[in-house]
Protein backbone atom coordinates (compact mmCIF):
# COMPACT_ATOMS: atom_id res chain seq x y z
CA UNK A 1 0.00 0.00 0.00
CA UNK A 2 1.15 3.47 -0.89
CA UNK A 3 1.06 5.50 2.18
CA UNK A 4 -0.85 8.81 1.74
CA UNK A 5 -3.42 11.29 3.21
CA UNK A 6 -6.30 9.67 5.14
CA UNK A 7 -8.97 10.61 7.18
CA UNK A 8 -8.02 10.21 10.87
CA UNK A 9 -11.14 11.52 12.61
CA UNK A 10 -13.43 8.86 10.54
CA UNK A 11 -10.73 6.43 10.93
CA UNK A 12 -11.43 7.01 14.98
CA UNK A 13 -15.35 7.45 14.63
CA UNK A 14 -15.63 4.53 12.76
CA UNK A 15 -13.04 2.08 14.62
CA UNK A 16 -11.25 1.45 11.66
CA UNK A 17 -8.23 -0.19 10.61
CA UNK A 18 -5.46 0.73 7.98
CA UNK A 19 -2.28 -1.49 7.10
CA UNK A 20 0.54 -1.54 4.64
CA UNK A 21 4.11 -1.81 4.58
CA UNK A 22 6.76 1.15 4.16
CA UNK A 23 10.42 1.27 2.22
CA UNK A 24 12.72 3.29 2.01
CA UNK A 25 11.21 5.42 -0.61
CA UNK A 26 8.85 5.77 1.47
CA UNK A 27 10.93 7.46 3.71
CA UNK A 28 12.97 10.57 2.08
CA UNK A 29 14.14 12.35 5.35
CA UNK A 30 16.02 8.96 6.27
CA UNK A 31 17.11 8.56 2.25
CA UNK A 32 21.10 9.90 3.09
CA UNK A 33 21.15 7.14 6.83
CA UNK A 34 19.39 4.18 5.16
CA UNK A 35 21.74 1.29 3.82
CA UNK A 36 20.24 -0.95 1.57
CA UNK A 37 16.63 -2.77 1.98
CA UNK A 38 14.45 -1.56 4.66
CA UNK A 39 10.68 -3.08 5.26
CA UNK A 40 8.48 -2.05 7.86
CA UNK A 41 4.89 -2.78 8.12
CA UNK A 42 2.45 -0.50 9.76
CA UNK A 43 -1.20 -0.80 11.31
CA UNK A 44 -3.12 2.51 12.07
CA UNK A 45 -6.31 1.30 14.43
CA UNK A 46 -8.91 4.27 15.42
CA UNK A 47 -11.17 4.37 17.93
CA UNK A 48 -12.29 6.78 21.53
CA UNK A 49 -9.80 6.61 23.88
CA UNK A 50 -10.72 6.04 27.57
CA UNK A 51 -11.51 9.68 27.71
CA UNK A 52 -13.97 9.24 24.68
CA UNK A 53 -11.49 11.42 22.21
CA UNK A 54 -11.17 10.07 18.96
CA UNK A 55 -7.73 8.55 18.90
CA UNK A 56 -5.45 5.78 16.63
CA UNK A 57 -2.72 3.54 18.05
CA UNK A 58 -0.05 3.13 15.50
CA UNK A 59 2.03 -0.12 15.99
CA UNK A 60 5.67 -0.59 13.40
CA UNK A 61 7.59 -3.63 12.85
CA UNK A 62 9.96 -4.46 10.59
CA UNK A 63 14.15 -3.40 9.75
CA UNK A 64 15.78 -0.93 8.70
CA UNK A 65 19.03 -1.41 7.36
CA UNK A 66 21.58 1.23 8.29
CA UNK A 67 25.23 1.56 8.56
CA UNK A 68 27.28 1.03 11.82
CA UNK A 69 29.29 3.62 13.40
CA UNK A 70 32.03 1.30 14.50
CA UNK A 71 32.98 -0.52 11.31
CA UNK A 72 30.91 0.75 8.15
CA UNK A 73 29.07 -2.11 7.26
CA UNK A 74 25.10 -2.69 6.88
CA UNK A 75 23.21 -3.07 9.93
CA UNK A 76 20.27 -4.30 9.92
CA UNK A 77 18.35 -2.74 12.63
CA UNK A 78 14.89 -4.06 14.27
CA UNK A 79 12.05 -1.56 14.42
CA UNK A 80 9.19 -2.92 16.89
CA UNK A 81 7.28 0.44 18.11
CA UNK A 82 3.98 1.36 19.30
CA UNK A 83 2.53 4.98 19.66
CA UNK A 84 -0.82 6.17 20.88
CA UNK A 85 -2.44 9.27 19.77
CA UNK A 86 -5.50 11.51 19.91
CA UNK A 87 -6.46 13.84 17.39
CA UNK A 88 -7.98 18.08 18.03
CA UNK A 89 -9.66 19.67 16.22
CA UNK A 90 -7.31 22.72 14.83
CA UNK A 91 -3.38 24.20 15.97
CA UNK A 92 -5.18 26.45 18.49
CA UNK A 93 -6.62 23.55 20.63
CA UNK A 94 -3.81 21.75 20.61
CA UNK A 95 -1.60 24.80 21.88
CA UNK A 96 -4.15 24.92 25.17
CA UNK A 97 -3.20 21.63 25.85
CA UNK A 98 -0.64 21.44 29.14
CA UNK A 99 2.24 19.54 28.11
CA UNK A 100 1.53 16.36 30.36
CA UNK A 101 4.93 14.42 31.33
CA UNK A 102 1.83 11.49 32.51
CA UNK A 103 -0.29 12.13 29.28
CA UNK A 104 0.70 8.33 27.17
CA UNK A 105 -0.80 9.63 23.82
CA UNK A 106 0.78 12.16 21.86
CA UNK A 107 -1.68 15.09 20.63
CA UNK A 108 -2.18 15.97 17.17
CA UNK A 109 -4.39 17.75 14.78
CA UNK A 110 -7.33 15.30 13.06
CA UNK A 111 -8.16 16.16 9.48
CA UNK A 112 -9.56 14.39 6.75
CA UNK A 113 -6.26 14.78 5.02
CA UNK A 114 -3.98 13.58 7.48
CA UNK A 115 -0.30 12.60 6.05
CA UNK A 116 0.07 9.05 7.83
CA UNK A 117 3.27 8.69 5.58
CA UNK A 118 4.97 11.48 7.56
CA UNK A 119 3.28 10.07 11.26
CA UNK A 120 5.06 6.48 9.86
CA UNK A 121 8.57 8.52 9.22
CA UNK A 122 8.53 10.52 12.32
CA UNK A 123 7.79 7.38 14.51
CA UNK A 124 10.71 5.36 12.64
CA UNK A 125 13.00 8.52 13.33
CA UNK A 126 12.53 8.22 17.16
CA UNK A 127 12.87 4.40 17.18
CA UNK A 128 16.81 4.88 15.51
CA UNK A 129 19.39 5.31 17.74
CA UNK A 130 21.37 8.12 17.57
CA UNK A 131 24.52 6.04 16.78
CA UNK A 132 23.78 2.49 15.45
CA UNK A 133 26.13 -0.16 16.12
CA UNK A 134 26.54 -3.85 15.71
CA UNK A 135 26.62 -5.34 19.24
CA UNK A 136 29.69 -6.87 17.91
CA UNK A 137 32.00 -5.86 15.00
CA UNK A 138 34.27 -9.23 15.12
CA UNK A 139 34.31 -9.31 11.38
CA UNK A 140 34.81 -6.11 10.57
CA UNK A 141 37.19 -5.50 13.46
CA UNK A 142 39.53 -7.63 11.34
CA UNK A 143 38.96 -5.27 8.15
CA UNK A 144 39.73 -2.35 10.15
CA UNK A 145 43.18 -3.50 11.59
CA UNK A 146 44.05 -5.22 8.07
CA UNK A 147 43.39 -0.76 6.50
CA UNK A 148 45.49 0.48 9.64
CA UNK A 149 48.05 -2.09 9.01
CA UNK A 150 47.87 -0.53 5.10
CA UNK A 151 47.85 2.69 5.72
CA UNK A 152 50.97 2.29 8.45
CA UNK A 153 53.20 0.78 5.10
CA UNK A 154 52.36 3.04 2.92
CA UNK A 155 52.74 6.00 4.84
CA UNK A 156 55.94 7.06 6.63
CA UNK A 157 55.65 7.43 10.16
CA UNK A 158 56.19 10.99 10.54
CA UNK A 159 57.83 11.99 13.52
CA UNK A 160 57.39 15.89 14.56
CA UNK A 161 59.82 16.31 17.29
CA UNK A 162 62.79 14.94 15.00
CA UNK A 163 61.63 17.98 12.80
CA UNK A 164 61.62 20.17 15.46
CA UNK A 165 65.11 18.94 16.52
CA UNK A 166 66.58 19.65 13.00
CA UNK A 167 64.97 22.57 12.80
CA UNK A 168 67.02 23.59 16.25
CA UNK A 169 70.36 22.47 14.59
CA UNK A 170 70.35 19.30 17.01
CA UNK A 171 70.71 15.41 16.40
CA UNK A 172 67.51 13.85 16.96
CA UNK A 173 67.27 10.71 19.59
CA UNK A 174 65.57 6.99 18.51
């Protein structure tokens, strides 16, 4: 499913369901972190929440592939998330709302032409960790030394202070 504009407040009314699946094209803010194939299916159910507001829980699984900060190589990274919301009726409302550190669902403003694709990319951008890593980089760890070791032969070991020595008109020490 192609993930567009719905209509959140009938979704609610009606206790409807939406589902589909999300790529990476699907995803353009996360276009320049994403590495290779990433899949992640979505379901959008409506409904009152206990305070009779007309609300969705959003629920995300799938992977993301990304690359790891430690050795460069694909990661593919788990995405299991769940989000409740409740939807206002215009950007005025929801500024009189108290920001509630106890308040679960998130607030935002219902339309009929709600962008679900961006709700799906902004919940995936909170589940990624700021730096994602491979709980071990064994393999890579390997291909890391092996460049050091490399870059060490091909490139003289420079050695400042001997500079500085000639540059005093002294015999530098080894």
């Amino acid at each position: 499913m192609s993930v567009g504009r719905i209509d959140v407040l009938r979704l609610a009314q009606r206790r409807e369901d939406i589902a589909g699946e999300v790529t990476e094209r699907d995803l353009p803010r996360l276009a320049e972190r994403l590495s290779g194939a990433s899949r992640i299916g979505f379901e959008l159910r409506g409904g009152p929440d206990a305070r009779g507001r007309p609300s969705a829980r959003l629920s995300l699984g799938g992977e993301v592939g990304l690359r790891c900060d430690r050795c460069d190589t694909r990661l593919a990274l788990p995405i299991e998330q769940e989000a409740d919301f409740y939807f206002v009726a215009d950007e005025a409302e929801l500024e009189r709302i108290p920001i509630d550190a106890d308040e679960e669902a998130e607030p935002l403003v219902g339309s009929a032409d709600f962008d679900l694709g961006a709700l799906i990319e902004d919940e995936v951008v909170l589940a990624l960790p700021i730096s994602p890593r491979h709980d071990a980089c064994e393999a890579s760890a390997a291909a890391v030394e092996e460049k050091r070791a490399v870059d060490a032969v091909s490139e003289p070991t420079r050695r400042p202070f001997a500079d500085l020595a000639r540059m005093l008109g002294r015999k530098p020490e080894n």
